[in-house]
N, C-alpha and C. Protein backbone atom coordinates (compact mmCIF):
# COMPACT_ATOMS: atom_id res chain seq x y z
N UNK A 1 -24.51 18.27 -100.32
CA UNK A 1 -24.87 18.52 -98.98
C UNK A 1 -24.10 17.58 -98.07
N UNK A 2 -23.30 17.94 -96.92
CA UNK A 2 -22.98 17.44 -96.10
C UNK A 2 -23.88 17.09 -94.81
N UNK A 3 -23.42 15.53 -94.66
CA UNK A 3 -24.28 14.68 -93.82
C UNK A 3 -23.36 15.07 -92.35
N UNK A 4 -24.47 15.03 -91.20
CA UNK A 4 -23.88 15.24 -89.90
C UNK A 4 -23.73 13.93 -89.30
N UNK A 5 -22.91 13.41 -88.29
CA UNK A 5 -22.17 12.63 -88.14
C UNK A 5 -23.30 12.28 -86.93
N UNK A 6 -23.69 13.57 -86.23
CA UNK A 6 -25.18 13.21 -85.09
C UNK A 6 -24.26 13.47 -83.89
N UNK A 7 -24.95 12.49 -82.90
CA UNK A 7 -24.42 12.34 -81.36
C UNK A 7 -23.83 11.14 -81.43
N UNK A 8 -22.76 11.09 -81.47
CA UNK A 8 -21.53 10.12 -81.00
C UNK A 8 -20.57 9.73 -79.66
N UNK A 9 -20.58 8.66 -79.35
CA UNK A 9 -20.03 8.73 -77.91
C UNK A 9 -18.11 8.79 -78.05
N UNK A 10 -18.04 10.10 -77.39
CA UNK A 10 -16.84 9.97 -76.99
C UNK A 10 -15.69 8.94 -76.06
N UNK A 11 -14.66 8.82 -76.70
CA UNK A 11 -13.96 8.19 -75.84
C UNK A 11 -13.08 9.08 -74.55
N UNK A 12 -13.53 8.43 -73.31
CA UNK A 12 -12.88 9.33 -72.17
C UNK A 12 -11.85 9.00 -72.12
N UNK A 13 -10.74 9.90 -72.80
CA UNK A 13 -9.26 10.36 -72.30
C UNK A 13 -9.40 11.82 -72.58
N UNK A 14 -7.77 11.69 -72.19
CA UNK A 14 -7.44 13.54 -72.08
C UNK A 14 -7.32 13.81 -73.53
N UNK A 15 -7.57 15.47 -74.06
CA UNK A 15 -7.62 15.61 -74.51
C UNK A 15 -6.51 16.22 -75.33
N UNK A 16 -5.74 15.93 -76.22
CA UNK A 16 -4.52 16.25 -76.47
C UNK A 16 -4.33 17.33 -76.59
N UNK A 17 -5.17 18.35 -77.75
CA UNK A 17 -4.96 19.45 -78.03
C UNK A 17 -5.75 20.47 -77.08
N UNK A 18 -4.50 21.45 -76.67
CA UNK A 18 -4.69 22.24 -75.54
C UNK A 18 -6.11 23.30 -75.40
N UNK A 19 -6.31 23.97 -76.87
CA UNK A 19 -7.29 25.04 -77.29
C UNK A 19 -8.57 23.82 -77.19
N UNK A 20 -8.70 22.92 -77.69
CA UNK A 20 -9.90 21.58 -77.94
C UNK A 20 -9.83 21.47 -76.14
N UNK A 21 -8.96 21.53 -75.71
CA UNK A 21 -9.50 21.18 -74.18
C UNK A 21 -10.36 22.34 -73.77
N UNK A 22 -9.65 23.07 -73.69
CA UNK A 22 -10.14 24.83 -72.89
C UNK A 22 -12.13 25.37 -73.32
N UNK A 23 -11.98 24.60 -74.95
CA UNK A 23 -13.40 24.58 -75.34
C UNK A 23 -14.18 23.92 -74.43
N UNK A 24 -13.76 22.43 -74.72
CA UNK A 24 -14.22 21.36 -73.89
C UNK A 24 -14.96 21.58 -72.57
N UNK A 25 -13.78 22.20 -71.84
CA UNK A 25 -14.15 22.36 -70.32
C UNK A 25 -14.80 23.73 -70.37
N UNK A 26 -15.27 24.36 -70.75
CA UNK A 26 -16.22 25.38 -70.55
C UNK A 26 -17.47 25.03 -71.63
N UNK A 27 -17.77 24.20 -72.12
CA UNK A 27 -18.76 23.89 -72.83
C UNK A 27 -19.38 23.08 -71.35
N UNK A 28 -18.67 21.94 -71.28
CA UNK A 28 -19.15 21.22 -70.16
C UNK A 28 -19.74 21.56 -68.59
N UNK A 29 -18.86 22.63 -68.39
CA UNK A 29 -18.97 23.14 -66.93
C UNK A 29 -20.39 23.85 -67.13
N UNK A 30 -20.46 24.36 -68.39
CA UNK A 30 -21.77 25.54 -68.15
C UNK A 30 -23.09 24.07 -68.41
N UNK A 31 -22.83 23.05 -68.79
CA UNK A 31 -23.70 21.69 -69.03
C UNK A 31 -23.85 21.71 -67.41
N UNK A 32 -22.57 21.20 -66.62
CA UNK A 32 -22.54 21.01 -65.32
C UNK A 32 -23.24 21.53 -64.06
N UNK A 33 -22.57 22.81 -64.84
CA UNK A 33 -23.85 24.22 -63.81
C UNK A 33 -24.75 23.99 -64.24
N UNK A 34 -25.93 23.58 -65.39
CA UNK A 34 -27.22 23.85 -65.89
C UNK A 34 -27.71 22.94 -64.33
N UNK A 35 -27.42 21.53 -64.88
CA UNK A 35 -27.80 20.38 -64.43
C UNK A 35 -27.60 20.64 -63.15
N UNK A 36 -26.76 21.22 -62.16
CA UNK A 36 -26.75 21.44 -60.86
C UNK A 36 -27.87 22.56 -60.63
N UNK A 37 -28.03 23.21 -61.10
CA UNK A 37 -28.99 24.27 -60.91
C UNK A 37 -30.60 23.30 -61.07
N UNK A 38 -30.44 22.88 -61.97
CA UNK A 38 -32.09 22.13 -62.14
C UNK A 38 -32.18 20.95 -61.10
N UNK A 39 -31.03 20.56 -61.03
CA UNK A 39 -31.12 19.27 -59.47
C UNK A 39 -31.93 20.24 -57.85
N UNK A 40 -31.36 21.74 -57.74
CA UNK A 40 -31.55 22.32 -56.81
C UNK A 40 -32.74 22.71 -56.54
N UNK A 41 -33.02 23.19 -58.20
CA UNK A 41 -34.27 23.88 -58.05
C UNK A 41 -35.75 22.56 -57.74
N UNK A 42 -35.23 21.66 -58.56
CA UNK A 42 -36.08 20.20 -58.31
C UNK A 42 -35.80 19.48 -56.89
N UNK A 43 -34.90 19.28 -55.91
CA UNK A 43 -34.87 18.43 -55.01
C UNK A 43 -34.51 19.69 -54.20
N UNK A 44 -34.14 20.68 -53.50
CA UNK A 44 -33.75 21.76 -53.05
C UNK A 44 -32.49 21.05 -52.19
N UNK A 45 -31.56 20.22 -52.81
CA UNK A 45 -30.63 20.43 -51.94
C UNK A 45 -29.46 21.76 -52.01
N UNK A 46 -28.96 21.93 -51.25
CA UNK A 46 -27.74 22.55 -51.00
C UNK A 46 -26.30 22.38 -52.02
N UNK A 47 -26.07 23.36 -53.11
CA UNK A 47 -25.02 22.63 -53.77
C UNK A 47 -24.23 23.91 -54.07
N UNK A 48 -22.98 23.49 -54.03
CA UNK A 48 -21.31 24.05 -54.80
C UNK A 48 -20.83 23.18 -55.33
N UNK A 49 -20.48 23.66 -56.81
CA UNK A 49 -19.37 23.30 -57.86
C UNK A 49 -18.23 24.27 -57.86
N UNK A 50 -17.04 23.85 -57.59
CA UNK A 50 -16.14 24.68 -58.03
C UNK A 50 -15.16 23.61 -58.73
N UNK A 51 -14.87 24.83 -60.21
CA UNK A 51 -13.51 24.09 -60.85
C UNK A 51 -12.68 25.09 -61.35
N UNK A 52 -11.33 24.56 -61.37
CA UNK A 52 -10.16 25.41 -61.95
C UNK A 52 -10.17 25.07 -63.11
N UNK A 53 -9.53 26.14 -63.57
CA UNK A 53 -9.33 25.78 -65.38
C UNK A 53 -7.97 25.46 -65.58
N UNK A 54 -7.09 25.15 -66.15
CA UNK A 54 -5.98 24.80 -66.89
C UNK A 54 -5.28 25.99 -66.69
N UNK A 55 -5.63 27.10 -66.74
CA UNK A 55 -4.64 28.17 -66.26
C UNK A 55 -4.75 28.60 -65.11
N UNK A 56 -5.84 27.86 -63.73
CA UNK A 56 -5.97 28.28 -62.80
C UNK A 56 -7.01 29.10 -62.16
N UNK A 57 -7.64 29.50 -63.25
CA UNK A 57 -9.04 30.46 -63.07
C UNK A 57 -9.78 29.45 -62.68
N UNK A 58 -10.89 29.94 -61.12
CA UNK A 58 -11.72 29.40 -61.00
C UNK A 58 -13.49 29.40 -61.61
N UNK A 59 -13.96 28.60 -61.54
CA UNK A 59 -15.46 28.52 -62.37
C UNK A 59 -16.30 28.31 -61.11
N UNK A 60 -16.97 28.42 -60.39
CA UNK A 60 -18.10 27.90 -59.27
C UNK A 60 -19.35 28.78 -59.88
N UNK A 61 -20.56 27.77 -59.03
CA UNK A 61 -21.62 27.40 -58.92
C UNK A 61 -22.49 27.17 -57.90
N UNK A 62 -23.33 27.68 -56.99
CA UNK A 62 -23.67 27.87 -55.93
C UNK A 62 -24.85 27.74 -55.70
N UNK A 63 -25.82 26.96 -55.41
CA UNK A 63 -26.96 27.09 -54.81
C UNK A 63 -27.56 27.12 -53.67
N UNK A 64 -28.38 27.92 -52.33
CA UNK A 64 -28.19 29.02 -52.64
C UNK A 64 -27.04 29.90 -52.97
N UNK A 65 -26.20 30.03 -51.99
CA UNK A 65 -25.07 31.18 -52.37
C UNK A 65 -23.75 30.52 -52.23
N UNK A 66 -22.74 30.44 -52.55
CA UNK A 66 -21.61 29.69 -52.54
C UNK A 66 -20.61 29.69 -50.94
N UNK A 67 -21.29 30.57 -50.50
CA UNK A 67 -20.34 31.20 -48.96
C UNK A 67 -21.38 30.36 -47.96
N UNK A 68 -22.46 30.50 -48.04
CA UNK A 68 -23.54 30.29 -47.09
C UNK A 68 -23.34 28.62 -47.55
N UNK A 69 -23.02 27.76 -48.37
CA UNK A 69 -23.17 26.17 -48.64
C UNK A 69 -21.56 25.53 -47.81
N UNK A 70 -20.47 26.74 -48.37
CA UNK A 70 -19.11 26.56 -47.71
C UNK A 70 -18.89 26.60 -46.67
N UNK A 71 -19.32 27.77 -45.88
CA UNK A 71 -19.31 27.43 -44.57
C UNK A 71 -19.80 26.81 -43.82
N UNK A 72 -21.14 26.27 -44.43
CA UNK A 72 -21.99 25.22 -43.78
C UNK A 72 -20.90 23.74 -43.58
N UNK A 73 -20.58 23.50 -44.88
CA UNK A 73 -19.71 22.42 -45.03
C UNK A 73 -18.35 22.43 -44.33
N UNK A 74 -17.88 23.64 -44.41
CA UNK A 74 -16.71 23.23 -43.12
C UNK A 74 -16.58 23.43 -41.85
N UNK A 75 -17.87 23.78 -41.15
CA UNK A 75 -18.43 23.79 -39.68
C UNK A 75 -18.72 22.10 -39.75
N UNK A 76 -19.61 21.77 -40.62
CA UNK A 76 -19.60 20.27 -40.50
C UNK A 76 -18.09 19.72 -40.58
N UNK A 77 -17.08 19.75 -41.42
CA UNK A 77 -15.95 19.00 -41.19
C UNK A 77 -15.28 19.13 -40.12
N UNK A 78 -15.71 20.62 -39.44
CA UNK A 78 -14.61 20.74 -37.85
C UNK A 78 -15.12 20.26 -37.03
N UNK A 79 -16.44 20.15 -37.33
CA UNK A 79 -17.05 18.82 -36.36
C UNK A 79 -16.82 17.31 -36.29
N UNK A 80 -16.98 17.38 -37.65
CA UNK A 80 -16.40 16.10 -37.88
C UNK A 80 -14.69 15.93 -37.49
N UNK A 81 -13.77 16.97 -37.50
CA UNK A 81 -12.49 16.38 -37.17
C UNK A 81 -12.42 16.86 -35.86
N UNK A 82 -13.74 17.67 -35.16
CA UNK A 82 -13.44 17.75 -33.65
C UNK A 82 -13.70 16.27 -32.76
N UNK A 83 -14.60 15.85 -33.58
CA UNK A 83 -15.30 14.17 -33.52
C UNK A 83 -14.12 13.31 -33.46
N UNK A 84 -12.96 13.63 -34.67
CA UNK A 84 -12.07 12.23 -34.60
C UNK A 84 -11.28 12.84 -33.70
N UNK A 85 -10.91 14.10 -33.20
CA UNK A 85 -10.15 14.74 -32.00
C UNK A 85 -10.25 14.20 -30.86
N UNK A 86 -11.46 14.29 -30.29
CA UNK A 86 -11.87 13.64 -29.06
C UNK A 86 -11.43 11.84 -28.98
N UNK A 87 -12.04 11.29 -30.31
CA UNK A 87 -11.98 9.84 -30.13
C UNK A 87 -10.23 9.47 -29.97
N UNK A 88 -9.29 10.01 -30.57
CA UNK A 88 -8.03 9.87 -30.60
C UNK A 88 -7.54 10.53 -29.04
N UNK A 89 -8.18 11.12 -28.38
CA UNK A 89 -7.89 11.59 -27.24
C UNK A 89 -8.55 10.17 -26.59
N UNK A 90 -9.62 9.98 -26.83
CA UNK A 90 -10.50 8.99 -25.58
C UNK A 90 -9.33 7.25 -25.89
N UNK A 91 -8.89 7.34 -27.50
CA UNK A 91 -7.71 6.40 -27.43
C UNK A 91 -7.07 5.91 -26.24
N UNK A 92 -6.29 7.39 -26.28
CA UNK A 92 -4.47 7.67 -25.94
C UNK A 92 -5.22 7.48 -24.17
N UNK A 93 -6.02 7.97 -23.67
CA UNK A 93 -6.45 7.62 -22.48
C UNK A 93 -6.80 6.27 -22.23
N UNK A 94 -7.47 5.70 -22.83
CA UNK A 94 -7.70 3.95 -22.47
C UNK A 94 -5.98 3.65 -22.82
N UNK A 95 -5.50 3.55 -24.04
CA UNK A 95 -4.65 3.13 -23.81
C UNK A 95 -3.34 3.74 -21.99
N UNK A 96 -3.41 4.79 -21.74
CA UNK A 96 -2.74 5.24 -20.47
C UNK A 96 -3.18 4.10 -19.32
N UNK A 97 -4.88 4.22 -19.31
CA UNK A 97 -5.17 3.49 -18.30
C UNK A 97 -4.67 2.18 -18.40
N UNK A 98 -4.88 1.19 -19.78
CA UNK A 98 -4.39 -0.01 -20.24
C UNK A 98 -3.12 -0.20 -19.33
N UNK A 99 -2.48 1.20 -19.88
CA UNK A 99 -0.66 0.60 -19.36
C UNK A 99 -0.67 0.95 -17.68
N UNK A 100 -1.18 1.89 -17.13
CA UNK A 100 -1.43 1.70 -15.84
C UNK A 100 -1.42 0.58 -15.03
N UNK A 101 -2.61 -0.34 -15.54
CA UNK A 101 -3.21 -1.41 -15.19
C UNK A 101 -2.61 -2.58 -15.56
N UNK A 102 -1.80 -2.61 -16.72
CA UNK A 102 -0.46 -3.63 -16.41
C UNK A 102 0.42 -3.32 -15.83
N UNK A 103 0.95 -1.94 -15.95
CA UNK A 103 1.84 -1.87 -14.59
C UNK A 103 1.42 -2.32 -13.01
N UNK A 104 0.61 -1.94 -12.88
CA UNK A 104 0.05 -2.34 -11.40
C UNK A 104 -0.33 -3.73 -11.52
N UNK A 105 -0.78 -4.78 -12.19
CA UNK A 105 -0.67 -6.25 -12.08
C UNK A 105 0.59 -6.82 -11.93
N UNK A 106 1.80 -5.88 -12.70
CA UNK A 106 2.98 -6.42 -12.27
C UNK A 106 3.42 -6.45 -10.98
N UNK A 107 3.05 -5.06 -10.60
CA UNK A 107 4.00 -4.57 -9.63
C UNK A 107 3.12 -5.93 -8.60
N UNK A 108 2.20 -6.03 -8.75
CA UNK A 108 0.81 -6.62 -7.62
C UNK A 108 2.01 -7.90 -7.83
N UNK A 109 1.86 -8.57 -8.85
CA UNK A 109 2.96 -10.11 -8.52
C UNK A 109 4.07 -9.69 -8.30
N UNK A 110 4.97 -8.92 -8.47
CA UNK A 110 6.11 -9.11 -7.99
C UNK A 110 6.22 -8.68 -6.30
N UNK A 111 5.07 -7.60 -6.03
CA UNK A 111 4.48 -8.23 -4.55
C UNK A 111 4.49 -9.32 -3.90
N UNK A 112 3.32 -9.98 -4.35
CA UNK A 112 2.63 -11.40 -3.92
C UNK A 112 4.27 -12.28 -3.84
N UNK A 113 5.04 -12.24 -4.85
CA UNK A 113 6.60 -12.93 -4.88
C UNK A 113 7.48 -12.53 -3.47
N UNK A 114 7.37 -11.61 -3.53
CA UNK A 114 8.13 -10.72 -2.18
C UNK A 114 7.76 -11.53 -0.86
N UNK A 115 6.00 -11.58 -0.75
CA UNK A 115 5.54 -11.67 0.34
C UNK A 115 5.88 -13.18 0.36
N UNK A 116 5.75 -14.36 -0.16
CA UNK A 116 6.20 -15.54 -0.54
C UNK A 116 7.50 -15.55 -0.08
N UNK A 117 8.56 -14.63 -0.44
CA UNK A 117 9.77 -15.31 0.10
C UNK A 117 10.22 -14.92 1.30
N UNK A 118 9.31 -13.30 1.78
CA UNK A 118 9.74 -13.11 3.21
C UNK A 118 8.85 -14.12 4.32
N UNK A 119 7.64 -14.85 3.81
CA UNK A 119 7.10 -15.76 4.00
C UNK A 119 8.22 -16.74 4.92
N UNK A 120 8.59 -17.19 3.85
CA UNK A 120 9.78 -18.03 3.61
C UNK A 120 10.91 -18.16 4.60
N UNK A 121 11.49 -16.90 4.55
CA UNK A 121 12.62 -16.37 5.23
C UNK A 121 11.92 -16.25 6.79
N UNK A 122 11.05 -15.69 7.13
CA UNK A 122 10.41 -15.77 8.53
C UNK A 122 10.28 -17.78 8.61
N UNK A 123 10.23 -18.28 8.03
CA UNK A 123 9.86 -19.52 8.07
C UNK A 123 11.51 -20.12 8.71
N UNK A 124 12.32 -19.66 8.03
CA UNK A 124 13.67 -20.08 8.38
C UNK A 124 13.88 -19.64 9.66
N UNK A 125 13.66 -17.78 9.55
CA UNK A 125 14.14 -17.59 11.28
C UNK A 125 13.37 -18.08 12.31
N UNK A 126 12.17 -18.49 12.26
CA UNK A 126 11.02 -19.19 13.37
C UNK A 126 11.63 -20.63 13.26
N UNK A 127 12.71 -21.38 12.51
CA UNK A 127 12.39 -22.90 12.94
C UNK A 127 11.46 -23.53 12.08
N UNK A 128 11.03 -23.38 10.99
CA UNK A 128 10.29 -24.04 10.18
C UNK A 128 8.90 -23.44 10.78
N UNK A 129 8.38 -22.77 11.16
CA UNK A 129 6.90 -22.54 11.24
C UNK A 129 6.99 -21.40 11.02
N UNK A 130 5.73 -20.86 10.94
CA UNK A 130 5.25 -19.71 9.90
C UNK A 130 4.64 -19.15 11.26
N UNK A 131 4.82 -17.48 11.07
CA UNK A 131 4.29 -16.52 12.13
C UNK A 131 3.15 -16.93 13.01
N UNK A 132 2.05 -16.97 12.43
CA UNK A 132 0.78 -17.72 13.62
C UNK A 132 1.31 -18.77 14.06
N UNK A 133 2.02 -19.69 13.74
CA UNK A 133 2.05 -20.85 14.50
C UNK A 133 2.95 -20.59 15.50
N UNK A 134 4.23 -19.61 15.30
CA UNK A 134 5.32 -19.53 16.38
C UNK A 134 4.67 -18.00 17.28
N UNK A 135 3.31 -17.36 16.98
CA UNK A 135 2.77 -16.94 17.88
C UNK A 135 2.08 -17.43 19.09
N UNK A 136 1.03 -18.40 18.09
CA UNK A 136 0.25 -19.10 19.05
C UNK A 136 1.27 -20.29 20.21
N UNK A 137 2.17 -20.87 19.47
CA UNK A 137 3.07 -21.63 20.08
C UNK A 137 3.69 -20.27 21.56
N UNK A 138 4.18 -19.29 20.89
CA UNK A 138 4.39 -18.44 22.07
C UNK A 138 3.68 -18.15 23.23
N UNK A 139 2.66 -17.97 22.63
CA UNK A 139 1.54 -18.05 23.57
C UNK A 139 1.15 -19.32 24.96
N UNK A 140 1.27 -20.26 24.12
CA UNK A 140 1.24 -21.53 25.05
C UNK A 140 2.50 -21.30 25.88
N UNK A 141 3.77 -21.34 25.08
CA UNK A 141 4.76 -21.15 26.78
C UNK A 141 4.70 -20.10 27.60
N UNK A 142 4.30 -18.93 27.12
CA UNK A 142 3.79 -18.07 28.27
C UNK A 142 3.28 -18.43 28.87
N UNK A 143 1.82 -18.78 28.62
CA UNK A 143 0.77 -19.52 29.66
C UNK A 143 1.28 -21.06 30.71
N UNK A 144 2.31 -21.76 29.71
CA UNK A 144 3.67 -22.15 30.58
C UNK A 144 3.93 -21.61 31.59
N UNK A 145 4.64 -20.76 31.36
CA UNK A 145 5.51 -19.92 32.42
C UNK A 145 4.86 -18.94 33.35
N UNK A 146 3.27 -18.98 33.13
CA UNK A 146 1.86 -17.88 34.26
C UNK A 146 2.07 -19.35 34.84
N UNK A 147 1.69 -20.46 34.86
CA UNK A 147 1.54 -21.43 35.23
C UNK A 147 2.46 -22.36 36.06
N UNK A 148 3.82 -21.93 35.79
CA UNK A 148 4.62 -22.74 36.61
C UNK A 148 4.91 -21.15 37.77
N UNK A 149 4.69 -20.25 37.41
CA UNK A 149 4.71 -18.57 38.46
C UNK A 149 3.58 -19.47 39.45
N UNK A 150 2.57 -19.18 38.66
CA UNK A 150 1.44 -19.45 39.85
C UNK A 150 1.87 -20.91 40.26
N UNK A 151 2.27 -22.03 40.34
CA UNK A 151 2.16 -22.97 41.22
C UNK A 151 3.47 -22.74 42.23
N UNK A 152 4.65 -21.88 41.85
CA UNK A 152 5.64 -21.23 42.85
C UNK A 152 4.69 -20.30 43.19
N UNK A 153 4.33 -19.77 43.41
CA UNK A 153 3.54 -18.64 44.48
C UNK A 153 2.73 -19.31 45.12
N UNK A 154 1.99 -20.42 44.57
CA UNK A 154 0.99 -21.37 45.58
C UNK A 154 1.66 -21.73 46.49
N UNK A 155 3.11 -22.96 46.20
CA UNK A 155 3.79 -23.20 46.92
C UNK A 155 4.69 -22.21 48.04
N UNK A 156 4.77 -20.95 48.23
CA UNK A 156 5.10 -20.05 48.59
C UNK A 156 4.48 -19.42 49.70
N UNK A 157 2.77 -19.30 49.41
CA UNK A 157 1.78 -18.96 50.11
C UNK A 157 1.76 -20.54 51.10
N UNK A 158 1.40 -21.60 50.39
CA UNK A 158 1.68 -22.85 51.46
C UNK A 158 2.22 -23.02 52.54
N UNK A 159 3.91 -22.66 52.23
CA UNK A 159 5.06 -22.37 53.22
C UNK A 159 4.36 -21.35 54.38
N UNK A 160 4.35 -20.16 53.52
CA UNK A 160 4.17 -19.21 54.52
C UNK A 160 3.12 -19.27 55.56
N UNK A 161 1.74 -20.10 54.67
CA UNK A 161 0.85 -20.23 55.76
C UNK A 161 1.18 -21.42 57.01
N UNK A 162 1.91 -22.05 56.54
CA UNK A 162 2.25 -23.35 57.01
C UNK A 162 3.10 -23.18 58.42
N UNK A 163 3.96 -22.35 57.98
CA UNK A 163 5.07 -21.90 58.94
C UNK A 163 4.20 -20.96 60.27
N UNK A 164 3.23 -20.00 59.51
CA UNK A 164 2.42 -19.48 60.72
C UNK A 164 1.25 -19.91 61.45
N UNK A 165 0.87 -21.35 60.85
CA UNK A 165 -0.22 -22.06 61.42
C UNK A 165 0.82 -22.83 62.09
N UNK A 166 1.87 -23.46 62.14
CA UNK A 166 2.73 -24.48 62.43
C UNK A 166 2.12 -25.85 62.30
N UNK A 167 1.10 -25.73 60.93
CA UNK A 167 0.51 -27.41 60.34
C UNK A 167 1.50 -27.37 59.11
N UNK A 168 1.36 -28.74 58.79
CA UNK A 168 1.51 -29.19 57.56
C UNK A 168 0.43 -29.87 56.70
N UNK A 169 0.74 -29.04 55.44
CA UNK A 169 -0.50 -30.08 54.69
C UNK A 169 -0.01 -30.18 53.42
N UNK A 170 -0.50 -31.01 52.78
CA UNK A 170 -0.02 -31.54 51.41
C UNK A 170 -0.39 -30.59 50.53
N UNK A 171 0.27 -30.51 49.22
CA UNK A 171 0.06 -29.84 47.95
C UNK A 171 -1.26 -30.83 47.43
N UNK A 172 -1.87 -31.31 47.70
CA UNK A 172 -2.81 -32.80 46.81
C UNK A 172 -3.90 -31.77 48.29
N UNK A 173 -4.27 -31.49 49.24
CA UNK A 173 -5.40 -31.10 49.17
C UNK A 173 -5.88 -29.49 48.45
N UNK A 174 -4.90 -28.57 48.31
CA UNK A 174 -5.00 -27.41 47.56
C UNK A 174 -5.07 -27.93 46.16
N UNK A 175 -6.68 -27.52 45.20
CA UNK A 175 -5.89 -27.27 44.24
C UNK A 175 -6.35 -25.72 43.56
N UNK A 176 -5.74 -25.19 42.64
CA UNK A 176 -5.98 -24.16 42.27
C UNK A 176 -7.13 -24.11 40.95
N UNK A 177 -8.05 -23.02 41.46
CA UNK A 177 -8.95 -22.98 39.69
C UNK A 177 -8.20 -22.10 38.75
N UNK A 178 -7.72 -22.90 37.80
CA UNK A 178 -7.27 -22.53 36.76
C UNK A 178 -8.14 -22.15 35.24
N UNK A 179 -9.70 -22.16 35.71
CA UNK A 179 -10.74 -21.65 34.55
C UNK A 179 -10.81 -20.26 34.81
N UNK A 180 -9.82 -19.40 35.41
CA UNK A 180 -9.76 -18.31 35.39
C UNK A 180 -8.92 -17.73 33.65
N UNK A 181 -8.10 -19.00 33.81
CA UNK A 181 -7.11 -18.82 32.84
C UNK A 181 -7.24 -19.29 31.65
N UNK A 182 -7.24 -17.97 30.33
CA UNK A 182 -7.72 -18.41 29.47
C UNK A 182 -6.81 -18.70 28.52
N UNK A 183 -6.89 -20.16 28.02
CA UNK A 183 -6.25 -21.21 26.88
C UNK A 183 -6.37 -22.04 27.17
N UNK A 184 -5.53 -23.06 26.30
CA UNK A 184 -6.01 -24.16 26.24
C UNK A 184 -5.72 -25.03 26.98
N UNK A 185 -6.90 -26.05 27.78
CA UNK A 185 -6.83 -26.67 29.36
C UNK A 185 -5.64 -27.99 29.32
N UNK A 186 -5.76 -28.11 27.97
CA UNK A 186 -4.66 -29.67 28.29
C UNK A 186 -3.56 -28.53 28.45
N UNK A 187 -3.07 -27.66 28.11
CA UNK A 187 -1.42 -27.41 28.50
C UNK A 187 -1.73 -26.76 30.02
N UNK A 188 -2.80 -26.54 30.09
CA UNK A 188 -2.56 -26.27 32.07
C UNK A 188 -2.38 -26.95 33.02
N UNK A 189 -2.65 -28.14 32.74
CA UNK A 189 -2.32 -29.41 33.30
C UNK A 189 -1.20 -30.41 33.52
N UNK A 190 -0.81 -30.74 34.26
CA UNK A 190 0.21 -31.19 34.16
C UNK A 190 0.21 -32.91 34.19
């Protein structure tokens, strides 16, 4: 009588001989399908097995139906790669804005540089002072020059009254109010 050898653990490699494979994998797959079928019927998930064979024939396994689990699953992946679609879009946009926004900090200093040297250059054509100061300075010799007008027109009106009263009177009892005139009182003064 021959003794059986029992359940022995195989070693996992390939299997050399081609017919020993082809057994192999259809002994197993229908193991594979059992066990997927009893996982389904026990936990009710959703399952497909599909395998090719060595010559290309396919084997699947479907719980419920193999179309209704597939299409489920690749509505989920086009979601899922409509998901990384968008995020690679929401990328390429931050990055746009990114480069926007260093462009415009540049352009902003090489501004601020500009304004600095026409700064500068107005500084040269004014004489060393900078726009407000050779305004306000303008300003004062105008008010100069209202000021030396009006004391020739005082003196003018003087004459004239002078000549038709036939008096004379000094410039020291006229004087003029000059708080009509607005700036600053030390340069109205003489």
């Amino acid at each position: 009588m021959a003794t059986s050898r029992g359940r022995q653990r195989i070693e996992l490699k390939l299997i050399e001989n081609i017919k020993d494979r082809a057994v192999t994998l259809s002994k197993r797959c229908s193991g594979l399908f059992k066990k997927a079928s009893e996982l389904a019927t026990l936990c009710g998930p959703q399952i497909v097995i599909i395998v090719f064979t060595i010559s290309g024939k396919p084997l699947a396994f479907g719980s419920p139906r193999i179309p209704d689990v597939t299409t489920k699953f690749l509505s989920n992946n086009e979601l899922v790669a409509n998901q990384a679609f968008i995020n690679s879009l929401r990328k390429a946009e931050i990055a746009e804005v990114n480069h926007e926004f260093n462009e415009f900090n540049q352009k902003s200093t090489s501004d601020k540089k500009l304004g600095q040297n026409l700064e500068e250059v107005v500084k040269v054509f004014l004489g060393g002072e900078t726009y407000e100061e050779y305004k306000r300075n303008a300003m004062i010799c105008r008010l100069m020059q209202l000021k030396d007008k009006l004391e020739q027109m005082k003196k003018n009106l003087q004459q004239d009254y002078d000549e038709e009263s036939g008096s004379s009177s000094s410039d020291d009892e006229y004087e003029p109010d000059l708080s009509i005139i607005e700036g600053p009182r030390d340069f109205l003064r003489l």
